[in-house]
PDB file of N, CA and C in Angstrom:
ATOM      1  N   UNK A   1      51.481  57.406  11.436  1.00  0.00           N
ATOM      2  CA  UNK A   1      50.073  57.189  11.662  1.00  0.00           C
ATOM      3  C   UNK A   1      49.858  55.759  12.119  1.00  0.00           C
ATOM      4  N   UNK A   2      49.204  55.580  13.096  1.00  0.00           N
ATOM      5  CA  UNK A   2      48.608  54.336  13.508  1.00  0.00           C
ATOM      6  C   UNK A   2      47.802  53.873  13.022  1.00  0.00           C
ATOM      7  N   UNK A   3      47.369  52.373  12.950  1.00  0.00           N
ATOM      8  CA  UNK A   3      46.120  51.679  12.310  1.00  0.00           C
ATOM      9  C   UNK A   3      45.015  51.723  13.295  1.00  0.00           C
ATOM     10  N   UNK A   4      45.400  51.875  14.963  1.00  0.00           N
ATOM     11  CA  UNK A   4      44.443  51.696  15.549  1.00  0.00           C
ATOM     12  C   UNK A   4      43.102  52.745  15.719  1.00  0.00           C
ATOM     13  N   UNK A   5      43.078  53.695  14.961  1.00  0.00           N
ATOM     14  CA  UNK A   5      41.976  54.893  15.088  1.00  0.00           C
ATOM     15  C   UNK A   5      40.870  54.236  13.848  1.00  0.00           C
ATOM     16  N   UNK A   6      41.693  53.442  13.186  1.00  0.00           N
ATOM     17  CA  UNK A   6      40.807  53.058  11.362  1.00  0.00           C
ATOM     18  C   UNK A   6      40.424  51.918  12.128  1.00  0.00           C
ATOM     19  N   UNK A   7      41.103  50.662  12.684  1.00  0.00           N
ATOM     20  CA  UNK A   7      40.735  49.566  13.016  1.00  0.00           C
ATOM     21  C   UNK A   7      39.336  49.951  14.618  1.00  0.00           C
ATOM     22  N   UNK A   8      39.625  50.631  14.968  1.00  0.00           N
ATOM     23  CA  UNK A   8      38.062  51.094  16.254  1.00  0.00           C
ATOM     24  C   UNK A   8      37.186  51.507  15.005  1.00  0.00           C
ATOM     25  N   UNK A   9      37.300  52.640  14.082  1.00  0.00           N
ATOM     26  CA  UNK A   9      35.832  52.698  13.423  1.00  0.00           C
ATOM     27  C   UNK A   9      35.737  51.712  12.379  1.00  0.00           C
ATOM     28  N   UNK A  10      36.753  50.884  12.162  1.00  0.00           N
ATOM     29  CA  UNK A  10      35.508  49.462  11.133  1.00  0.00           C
ATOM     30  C   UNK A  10      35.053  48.835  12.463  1.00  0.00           C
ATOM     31  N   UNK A  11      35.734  48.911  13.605  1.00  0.00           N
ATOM     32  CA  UNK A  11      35.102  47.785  14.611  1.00  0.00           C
ATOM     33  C   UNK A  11      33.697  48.184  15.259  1.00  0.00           C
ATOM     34  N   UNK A  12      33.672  49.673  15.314  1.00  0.00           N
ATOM     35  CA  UNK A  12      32.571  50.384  15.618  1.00  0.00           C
ATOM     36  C   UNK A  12      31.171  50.364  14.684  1.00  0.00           C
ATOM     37  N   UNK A  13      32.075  50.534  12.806  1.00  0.00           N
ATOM     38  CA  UNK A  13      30.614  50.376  12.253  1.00  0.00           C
ATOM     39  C   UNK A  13      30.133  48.685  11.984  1.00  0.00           C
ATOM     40  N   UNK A  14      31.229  47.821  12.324  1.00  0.00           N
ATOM     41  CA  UNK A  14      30.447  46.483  12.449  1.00  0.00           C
ATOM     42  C   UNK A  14      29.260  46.139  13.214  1.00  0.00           C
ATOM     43  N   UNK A  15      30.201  47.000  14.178  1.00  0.00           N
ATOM     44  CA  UNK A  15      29.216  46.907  15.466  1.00  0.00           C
ATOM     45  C   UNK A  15      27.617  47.254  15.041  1.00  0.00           C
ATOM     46  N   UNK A  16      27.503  48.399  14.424  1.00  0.00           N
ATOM     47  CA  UNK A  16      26.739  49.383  14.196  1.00  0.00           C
ATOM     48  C   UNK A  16      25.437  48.147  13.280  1.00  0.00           C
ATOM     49  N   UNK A  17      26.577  47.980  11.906  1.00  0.00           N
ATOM     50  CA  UNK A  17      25.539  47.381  11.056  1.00  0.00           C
ATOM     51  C   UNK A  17      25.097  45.642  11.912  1.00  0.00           C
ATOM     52  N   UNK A  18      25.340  45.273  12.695  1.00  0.00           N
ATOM     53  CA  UNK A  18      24.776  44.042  13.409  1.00  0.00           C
ATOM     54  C   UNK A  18      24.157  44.240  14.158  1.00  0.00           C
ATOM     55  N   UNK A  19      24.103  45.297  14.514  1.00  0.00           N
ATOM     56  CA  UNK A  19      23.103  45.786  15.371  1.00  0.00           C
ATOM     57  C   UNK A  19      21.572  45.825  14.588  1.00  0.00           C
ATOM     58  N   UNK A  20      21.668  46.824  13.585  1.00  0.00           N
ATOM     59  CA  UNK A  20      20.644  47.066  12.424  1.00  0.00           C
ATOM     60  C   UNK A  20      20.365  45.688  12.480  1.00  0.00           C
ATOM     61  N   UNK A  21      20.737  44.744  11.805  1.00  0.00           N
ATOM     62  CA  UNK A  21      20.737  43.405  11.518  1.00  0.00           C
ATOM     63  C   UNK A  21      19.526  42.776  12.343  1.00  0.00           C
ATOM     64  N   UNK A  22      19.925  42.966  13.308  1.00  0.00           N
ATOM     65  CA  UNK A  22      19.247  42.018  14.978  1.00  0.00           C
ATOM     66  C   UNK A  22      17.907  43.037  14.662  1.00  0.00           C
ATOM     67  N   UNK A  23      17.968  44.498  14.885  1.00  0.00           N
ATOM     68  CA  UNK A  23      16.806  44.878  14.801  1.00  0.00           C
ATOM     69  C   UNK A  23      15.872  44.668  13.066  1.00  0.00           C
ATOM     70  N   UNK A  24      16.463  44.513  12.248  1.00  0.00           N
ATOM     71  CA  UNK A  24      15.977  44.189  11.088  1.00  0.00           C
ATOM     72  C   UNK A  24      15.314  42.511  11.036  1.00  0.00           C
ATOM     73  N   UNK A  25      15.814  41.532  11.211  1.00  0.00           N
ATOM     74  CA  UNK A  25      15.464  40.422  11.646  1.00  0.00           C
ATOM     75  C   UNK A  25      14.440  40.383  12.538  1.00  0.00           C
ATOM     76  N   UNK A  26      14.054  41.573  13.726  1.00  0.00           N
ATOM     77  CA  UNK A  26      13.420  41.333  14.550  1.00  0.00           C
ATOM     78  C   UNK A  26      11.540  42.179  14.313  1.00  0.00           C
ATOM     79  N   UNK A  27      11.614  42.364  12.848  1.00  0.00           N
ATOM     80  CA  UNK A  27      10.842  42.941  12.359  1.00  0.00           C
ATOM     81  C   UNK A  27       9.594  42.077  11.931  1.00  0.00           C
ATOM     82  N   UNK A  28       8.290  42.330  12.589  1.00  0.00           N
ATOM     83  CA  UNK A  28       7.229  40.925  12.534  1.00  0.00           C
ATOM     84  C   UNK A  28       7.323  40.860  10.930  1.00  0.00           C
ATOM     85  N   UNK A  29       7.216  41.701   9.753  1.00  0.00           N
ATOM     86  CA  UNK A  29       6.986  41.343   8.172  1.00  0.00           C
ATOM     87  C   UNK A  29       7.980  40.584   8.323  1.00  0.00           C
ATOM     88  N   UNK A  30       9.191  40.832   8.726  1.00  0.00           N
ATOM     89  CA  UNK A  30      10.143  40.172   7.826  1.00  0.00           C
ATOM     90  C   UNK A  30      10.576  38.868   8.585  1.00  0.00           C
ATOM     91  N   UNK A  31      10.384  38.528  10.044  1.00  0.00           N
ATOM     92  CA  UNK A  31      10.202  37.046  10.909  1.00  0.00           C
ATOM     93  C   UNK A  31       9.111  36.574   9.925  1.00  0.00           C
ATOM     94  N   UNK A  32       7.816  36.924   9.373  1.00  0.00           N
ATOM     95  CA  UNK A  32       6.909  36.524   8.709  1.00  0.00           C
ATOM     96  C   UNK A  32       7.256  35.948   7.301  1.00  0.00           C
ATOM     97  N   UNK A  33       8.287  36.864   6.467  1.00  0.00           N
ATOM     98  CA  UNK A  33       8.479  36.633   5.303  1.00  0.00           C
ATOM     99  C   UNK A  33       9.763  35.297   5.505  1.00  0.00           C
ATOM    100  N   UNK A  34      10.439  35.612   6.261  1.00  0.00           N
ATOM    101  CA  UNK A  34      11.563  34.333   6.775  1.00  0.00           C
ATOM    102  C   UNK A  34      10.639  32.784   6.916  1.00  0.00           C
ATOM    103  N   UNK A  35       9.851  33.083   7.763  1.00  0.00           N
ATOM    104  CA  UNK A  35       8.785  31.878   8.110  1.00  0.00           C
ATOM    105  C   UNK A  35       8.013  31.252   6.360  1.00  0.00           C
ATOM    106  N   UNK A  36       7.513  32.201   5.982  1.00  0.00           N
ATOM    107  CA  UNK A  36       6.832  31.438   4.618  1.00  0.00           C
ATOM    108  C   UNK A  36       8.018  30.920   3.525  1.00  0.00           C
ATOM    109  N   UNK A  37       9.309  31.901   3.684  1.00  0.00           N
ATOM    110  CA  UNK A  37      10.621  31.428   2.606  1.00  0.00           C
ATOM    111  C   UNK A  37      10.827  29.332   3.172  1.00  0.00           C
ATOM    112  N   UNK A  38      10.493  29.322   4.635  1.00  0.00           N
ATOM    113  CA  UNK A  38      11.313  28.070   5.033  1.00  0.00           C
ATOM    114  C   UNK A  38      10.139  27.365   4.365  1.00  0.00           C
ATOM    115  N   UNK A  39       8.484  27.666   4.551  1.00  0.00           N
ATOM    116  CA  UNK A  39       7.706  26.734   4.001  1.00  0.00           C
ATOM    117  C   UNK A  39       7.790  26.188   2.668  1.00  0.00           C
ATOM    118  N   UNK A  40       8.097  27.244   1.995  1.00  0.00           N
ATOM    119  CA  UNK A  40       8.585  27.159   0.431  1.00  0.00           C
ATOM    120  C   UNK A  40       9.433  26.039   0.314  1.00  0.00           C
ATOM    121  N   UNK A  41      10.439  26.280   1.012  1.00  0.00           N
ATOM    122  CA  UNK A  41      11.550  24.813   0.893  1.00  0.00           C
ATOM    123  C   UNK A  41      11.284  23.681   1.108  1.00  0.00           C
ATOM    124  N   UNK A  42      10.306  23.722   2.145  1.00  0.00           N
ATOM    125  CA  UNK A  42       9.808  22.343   3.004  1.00  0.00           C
ATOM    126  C   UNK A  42       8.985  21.741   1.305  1.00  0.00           C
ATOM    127  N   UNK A  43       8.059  22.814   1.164  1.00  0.00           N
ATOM    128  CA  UNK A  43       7.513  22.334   0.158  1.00  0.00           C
ATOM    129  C   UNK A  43       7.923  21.925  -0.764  1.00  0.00           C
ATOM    130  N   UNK A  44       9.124  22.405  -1.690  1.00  0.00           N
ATOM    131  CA  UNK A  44       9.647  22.195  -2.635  1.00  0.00           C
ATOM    132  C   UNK A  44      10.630  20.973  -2.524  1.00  0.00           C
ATOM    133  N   UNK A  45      11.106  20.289  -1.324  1.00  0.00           N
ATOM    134  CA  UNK A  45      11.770  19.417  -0.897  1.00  0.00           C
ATOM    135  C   UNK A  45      11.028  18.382  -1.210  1.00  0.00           C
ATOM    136  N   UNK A  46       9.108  18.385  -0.655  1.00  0.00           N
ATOM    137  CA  UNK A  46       8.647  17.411  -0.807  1.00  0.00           C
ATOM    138  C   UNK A  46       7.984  17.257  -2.582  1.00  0.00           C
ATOM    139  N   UNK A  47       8.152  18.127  -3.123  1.00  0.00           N
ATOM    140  CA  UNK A  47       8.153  17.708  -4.186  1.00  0.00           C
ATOM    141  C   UNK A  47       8.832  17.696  -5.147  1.00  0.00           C
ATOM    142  N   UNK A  48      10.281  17.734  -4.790  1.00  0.00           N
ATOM    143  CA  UNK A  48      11.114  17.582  -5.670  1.00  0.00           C
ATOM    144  C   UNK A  48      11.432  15.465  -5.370  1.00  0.00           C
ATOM    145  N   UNK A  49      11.012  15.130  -3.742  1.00  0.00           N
ATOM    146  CA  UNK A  49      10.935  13.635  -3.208  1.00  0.00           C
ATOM    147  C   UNK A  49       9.409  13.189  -4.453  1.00  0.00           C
ATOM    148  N   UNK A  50       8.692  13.664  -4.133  1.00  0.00           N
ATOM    149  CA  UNK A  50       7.376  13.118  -5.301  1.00  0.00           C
ATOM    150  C   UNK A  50       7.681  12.629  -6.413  1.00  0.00           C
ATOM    151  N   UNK A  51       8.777  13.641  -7.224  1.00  0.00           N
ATOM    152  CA  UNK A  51       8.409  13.889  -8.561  1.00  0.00           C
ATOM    153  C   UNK A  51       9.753  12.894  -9.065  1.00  0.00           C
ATOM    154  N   UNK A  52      10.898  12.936  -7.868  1.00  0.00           N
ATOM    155  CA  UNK A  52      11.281  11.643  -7.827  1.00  0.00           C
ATOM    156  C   UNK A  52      10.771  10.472  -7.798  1.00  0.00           C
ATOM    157  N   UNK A  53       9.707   9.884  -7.108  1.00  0.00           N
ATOM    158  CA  UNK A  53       9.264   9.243  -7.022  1.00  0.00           C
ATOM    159  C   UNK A  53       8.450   8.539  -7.997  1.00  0.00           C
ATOM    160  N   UNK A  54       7.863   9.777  -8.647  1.00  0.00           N
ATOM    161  CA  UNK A  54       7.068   9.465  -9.795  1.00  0.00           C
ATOM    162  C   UNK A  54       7.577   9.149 -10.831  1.00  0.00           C
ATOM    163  N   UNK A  55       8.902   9.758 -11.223  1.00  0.00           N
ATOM    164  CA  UNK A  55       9.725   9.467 -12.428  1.00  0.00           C
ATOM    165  C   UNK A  55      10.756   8.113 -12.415  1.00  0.00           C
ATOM    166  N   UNK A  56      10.792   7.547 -11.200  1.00  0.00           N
ATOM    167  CA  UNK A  56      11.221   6.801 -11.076  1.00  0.00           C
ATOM    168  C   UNK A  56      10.214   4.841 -11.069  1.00  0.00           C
ATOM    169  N   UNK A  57       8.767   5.367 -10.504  1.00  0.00           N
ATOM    170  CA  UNK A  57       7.915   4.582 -11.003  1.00  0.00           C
ATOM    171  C   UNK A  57       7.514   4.522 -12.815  1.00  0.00           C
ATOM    172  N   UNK A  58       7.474   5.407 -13.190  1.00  0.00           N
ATOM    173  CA  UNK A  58       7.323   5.536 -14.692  1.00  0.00           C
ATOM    174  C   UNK A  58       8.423   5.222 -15.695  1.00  0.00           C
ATOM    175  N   UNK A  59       9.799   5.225 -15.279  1.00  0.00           N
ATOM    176  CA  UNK A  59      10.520   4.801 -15.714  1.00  0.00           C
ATOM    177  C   UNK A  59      10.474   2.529 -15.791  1.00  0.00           C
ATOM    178  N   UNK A  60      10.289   2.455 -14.335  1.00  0.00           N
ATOM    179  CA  UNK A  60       9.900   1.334 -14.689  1.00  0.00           C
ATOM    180  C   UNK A  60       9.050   0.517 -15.395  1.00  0.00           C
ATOM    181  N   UNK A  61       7.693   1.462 -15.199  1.00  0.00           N
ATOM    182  CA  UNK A  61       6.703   1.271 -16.092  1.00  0.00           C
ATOM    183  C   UNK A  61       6.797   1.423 -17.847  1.00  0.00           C
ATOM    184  N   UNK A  62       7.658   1.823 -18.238  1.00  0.00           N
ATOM    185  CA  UNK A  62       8.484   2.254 -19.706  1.00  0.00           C
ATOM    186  C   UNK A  62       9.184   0.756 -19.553  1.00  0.00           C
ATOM    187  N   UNK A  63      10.007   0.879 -18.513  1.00  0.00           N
ATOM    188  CA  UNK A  63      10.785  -0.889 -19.064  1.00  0.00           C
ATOM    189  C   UNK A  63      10.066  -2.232 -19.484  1.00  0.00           C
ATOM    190  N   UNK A  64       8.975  -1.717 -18.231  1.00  0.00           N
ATOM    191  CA  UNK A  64       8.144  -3.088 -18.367  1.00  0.00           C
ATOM    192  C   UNK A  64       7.313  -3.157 -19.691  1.00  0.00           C
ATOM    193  N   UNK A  65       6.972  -1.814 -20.134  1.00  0.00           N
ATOM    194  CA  UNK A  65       6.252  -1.737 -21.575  1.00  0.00           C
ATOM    195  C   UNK A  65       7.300  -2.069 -22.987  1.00  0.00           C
ATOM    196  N   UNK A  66       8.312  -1.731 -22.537  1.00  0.00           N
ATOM    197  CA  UNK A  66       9.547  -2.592 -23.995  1.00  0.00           C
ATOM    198  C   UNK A  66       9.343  -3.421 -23.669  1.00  0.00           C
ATOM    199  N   UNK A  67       9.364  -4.498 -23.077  1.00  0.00           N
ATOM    200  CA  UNK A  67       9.568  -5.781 -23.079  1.00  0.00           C
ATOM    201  C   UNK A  67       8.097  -6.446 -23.360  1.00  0.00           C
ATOM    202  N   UNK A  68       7.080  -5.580 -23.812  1.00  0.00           N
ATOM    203  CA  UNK A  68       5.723  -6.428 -23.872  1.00  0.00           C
ATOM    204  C   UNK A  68       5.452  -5.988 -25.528  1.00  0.00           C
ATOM    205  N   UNK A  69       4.625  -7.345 -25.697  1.00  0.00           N
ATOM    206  CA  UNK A  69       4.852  -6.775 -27.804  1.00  0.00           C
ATOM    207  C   UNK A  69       2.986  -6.292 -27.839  1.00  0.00           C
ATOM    208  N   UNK A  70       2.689  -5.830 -28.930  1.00  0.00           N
ATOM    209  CA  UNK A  70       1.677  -5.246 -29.235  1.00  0.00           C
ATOM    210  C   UNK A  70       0.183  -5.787 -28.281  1.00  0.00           C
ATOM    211  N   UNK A  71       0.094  -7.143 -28.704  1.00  0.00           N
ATOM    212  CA  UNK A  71      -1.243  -8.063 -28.289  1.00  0.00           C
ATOM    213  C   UNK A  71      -1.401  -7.888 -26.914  1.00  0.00           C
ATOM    214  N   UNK A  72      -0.166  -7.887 -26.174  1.00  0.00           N
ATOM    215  CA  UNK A  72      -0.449  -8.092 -24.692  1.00  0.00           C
ATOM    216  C   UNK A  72      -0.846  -6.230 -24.172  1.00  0.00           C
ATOM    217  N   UNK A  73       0.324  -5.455 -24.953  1.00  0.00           N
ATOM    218  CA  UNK A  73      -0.002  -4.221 -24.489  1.00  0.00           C
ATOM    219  C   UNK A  73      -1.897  -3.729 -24.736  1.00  0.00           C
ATOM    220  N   UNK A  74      -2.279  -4.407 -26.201  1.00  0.00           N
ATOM    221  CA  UNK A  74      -3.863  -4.305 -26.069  1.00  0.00           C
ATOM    222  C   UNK A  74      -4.690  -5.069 -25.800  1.00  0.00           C
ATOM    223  N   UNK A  75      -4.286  -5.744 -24.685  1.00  0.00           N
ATOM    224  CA  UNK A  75      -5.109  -6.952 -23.919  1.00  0.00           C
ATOM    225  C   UNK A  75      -5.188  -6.255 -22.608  1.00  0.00           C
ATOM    226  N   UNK A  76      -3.878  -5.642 -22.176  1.00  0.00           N
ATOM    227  CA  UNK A  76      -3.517  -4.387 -21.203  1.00  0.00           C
ATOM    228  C   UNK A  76      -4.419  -3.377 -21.043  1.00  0.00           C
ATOM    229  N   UNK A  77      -4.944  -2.860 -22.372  1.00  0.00           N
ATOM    230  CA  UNK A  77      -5.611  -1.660 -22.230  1.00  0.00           C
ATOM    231  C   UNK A  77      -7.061  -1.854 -22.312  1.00  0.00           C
ATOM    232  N   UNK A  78      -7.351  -3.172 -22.744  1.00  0.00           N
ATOM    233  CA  UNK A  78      -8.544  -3.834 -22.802  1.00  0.00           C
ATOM    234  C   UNK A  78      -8.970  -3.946 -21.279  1.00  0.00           C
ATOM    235  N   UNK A  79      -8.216  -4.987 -20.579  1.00  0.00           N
ATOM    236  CA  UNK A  79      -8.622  -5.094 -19.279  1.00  0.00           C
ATOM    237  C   UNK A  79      -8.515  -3.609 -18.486  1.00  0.00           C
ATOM    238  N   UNK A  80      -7.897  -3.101 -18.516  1.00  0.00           N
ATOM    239  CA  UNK A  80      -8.290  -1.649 -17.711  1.00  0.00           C
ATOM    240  C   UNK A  80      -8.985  -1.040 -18.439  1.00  0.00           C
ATOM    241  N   UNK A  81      -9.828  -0.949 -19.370  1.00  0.00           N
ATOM    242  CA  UNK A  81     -11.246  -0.380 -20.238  1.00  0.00           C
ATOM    243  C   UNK A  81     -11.992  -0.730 -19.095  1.00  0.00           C
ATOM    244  N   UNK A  82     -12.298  -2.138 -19.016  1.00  0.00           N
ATOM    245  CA  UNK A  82     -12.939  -3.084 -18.388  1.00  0.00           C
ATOM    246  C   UNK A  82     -13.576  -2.690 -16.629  1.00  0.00           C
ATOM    247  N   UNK A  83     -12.128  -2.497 -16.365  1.00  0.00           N
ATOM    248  CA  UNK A  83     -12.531  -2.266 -14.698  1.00  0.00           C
ATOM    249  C   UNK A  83     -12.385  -0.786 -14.503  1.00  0.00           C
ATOM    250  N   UNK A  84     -11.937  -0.187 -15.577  1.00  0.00           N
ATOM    251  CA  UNK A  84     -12.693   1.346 -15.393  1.00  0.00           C
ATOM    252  C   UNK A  84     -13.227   1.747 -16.636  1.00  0.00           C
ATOM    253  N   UNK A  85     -14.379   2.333 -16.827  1.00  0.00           N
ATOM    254  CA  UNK A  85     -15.014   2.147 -17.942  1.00  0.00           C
ATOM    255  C   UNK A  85     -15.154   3.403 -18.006  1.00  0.00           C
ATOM    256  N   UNK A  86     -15.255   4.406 -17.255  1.00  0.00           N
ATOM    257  CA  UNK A  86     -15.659   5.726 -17.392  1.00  0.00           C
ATOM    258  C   UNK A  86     -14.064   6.126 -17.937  1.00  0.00           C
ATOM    259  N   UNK A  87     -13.044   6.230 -16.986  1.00  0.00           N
ATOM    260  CA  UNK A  87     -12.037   6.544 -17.988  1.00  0.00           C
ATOM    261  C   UNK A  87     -11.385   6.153 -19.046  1.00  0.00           C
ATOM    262  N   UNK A  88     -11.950   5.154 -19.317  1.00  0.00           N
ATOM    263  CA  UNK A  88     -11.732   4.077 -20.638  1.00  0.00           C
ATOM    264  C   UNK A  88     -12.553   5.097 -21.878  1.00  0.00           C
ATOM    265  N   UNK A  89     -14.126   5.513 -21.581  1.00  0.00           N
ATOM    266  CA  UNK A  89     -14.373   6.767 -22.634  1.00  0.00           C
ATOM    267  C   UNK A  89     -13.734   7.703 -22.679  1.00  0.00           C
ATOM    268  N   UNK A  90     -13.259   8.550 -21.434  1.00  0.00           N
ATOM    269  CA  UNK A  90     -12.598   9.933 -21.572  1.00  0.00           C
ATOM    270  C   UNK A  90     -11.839   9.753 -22.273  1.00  0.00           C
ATOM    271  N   UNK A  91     -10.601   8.898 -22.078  1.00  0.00           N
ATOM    272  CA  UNK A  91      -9.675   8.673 -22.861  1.00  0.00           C
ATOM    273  C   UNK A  91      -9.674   8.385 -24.436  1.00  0.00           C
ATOM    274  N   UNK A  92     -10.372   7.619 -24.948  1.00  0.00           N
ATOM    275  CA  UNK A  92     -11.017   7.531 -26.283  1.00  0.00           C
ATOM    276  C   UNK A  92     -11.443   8.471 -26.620  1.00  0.00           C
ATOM    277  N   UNK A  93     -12.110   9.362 -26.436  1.00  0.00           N
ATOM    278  CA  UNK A  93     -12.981  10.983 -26.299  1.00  0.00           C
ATOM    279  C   UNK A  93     -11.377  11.705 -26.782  1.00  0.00           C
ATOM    280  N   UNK A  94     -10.448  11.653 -25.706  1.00  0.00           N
ATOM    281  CA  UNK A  94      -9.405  12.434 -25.800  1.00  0.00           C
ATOM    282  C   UNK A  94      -8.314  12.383 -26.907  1.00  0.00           C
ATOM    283  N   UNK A  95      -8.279  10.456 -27.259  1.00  0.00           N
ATOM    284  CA  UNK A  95      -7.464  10.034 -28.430  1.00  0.00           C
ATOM    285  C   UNK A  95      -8.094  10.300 -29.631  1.00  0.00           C
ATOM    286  N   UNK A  96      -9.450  10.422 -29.777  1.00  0.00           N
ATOM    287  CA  UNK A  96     -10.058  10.649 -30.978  1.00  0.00           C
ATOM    288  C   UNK A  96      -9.731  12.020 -31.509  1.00  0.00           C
ATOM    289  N   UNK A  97     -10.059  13.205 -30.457  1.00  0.00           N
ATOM    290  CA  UNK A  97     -10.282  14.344 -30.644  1.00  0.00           C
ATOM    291  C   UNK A  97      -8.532  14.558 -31.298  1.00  0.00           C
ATOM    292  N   UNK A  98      -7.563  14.194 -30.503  1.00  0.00           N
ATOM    293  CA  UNK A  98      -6.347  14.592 -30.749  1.00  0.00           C
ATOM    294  C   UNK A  98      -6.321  13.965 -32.382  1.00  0.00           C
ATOM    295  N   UNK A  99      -6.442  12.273 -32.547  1.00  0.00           N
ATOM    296  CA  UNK A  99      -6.304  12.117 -34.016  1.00  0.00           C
ATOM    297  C   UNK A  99      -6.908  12.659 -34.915  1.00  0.00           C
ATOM    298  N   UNK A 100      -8.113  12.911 -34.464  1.00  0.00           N
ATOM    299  CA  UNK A 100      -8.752  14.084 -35.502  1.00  0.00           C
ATOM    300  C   UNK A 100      -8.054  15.513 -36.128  1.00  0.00           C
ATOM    301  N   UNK A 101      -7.498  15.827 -35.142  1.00  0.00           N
ATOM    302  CA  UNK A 101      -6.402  17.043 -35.231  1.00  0.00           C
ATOM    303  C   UNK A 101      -5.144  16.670 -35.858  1.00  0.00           C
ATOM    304  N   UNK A 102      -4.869  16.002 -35.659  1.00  0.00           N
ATOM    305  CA  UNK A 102      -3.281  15.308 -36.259  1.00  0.00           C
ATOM    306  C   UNK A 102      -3.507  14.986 -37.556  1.00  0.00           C
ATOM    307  N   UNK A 103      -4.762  14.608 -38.304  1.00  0.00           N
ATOM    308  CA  UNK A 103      -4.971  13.679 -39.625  1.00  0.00           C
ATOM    309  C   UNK A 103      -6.200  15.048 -40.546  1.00  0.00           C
ATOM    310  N   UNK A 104      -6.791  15.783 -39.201  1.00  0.00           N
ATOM    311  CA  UNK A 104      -7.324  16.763 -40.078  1.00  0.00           C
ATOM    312  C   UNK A 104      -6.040  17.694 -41.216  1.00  0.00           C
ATOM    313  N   UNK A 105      -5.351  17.865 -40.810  1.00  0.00           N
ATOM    314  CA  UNK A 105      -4.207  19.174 -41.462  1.00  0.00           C
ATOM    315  C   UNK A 105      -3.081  18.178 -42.770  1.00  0.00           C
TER     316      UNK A 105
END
């Protein structure tokens, strides 16, 4: 027995399923669903760069806060009360409510 009758029909159904392929690919849902998968990435690229970004500013911001002792850190939070005053309440609003919860139980 020869190999060459087995080796034409895998070469034939390769053929076959790449064919499917090209016409499957060429299907507007699924060019559509291909198109929103790449946005996904784009997106997730740029915020996986953000969130780098952010964790890497906050990390510094953590260093720079060890190295500062109590007075200055609430001289810190004093002056930004100061030049924002509206979120200077929310925040108080928000620390209260939480210590209330923490010291109620």
């Amino acid at each position: 027995m020869s190999d060459e009758p087995q080796q034409s029909a895998a070469e034939e159904s390769h053929g076959m399923f790449e064919e499917l392929g090209r016409k499957i690919d060429a299907l507007p849902h699924v060019q559509s669903a291909e198109r929103l998968v790449r946005q996904a990435q784009d997106e997730l690229r740029r915020a996986q760069a953000h969130y780098q970004r952010v964790r890497a500013e906050a990390r510094s911001q953590l260093h720079t806060l060890r190295d500062k002792n109590v007075g200055e850190v609430v001289g810190d939070a004093l002056d930004y009360v100061r030049r924002h005053p509206g979120q200077g309440v929310l925040a108080s609003i928000i620390a209260g409510f939480l210590l209330g919860r923490i010291f109620r139980r």
